[in-house]
C-alpha atoms as a PDB file:
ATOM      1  CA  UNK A   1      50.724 -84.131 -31.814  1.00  0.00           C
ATOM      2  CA  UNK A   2      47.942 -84.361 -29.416  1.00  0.00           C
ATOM      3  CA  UNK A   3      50.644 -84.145 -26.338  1.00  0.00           C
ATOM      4  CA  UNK A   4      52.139 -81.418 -27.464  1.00  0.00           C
ATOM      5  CA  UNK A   5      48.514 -79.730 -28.102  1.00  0.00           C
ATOM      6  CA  UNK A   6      47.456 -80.369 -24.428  1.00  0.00           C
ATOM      7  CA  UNK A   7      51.120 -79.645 -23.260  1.00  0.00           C
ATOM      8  CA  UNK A   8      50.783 -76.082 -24.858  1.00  0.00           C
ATOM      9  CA  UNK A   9      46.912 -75.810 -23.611  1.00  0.00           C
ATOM     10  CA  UNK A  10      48.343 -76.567 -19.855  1.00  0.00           C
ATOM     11  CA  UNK A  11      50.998 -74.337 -19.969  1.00  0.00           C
ATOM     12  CA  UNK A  12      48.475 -71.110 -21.207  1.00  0.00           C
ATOM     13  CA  UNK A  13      46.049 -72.345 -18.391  1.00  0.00           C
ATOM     14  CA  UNK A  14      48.625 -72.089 -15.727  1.00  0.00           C
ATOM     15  CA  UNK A  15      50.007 -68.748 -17.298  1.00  0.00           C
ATOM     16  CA  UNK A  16      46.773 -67.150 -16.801  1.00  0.00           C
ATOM     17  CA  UNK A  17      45.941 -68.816 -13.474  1.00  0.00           C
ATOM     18  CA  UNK A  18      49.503 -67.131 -12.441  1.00  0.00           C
ATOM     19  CA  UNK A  19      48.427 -63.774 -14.121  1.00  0.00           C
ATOM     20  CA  UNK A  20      44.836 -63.932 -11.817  1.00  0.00           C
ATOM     21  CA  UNK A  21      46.466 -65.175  -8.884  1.00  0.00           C
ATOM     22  CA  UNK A  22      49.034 -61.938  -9.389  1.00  0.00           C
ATOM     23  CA  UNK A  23      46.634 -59.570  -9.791  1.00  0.00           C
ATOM     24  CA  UNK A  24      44.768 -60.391  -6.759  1.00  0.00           C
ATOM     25  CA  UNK A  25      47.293 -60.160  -4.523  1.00  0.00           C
ATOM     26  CA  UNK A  26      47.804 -56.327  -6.317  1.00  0.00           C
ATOM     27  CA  UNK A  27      43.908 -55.783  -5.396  1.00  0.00           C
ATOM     28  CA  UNK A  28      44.303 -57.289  -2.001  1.00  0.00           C
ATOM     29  CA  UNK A  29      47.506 -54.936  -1.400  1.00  0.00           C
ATOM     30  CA  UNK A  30      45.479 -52.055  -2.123  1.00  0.00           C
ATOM     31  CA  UNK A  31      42.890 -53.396  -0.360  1.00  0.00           C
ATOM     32  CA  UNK A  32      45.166 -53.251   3.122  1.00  0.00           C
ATOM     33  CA  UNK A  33      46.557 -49.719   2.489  1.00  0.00           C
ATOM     34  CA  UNK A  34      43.139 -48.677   1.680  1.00  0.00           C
ATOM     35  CA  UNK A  35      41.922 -50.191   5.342  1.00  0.00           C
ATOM     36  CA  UNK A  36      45.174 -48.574   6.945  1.00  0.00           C
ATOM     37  CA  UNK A  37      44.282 -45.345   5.566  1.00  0.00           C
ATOM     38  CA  UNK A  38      41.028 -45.659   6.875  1.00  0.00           C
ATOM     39  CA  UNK A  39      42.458 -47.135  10.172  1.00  0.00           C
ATOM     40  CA  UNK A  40      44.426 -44.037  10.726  1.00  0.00           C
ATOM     41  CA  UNK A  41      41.599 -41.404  10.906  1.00  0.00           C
ATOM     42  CA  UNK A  42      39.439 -43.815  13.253  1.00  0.00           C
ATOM     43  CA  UNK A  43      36.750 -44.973   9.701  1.00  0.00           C
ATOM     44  CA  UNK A  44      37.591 -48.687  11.000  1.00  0.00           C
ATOM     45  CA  UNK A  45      38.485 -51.113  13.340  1.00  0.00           C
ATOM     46  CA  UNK A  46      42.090 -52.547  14.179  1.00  0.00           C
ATOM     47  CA  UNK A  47      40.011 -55.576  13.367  1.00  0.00           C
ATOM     48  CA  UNK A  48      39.708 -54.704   9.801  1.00  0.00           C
ATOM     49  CA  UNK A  49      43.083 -54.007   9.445  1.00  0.00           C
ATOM     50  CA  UNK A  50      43.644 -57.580  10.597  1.00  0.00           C
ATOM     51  CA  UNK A  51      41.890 -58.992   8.521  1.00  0.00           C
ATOM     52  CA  UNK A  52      42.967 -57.460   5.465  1.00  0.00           C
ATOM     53  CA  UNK A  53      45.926 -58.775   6.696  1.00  0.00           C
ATOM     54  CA  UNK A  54      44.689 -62.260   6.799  1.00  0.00           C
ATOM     55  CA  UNK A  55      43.382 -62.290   3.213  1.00  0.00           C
ATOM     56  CA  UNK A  56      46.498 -60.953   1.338  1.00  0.00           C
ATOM     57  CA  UNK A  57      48.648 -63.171   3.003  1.00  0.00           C
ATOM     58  CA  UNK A  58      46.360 -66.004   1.940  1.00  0.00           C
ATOM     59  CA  UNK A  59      46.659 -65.070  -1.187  1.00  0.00           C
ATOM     60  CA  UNK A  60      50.208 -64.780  -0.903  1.00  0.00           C
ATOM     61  CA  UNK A  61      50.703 -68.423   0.577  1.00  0.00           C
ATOM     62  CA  UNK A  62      48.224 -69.852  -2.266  1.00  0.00           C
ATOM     63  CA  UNK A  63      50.281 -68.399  -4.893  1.00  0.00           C
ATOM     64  CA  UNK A  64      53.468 -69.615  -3.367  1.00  0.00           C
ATOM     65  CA  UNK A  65      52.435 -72.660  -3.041  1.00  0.00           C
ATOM     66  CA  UNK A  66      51.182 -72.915  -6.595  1.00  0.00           C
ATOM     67  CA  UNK A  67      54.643 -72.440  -8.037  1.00  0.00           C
END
């Protein structure tokens, strides 16, 4: 019974560590059309666009990789 207990307990813990790891790639996504927008009427750099970039494809590769 205890197996099947901490079976059940890893399974919800990896559920919700999917579920954050989702919804920060939806922030990060945002994040990058947000910086494009601003990008477009001159607000910031090419830079920043880069970089937002960088950081949802990060997330993108740590999620894939955590599957």
């Amino acid at each position: 019974m205890q197996r099947v207990i901490q079976a059940y307990v890893g399974v919800k813990r990896d559920q919700q560590i999917l579920k954050i790891s989702q919804d920060t790639i939806a922030v990060l996504a945002q994040q990058l059309q947000d910086t494009q927008a601003k990008y477009d009427v001159r607000e910031v750099t090419a830079t920043d666009v880069a970089q937002a970039k960088a950081r949802l494809a990060s997330a993108q590769s740590q999620l894939a990789s955590s599957i």
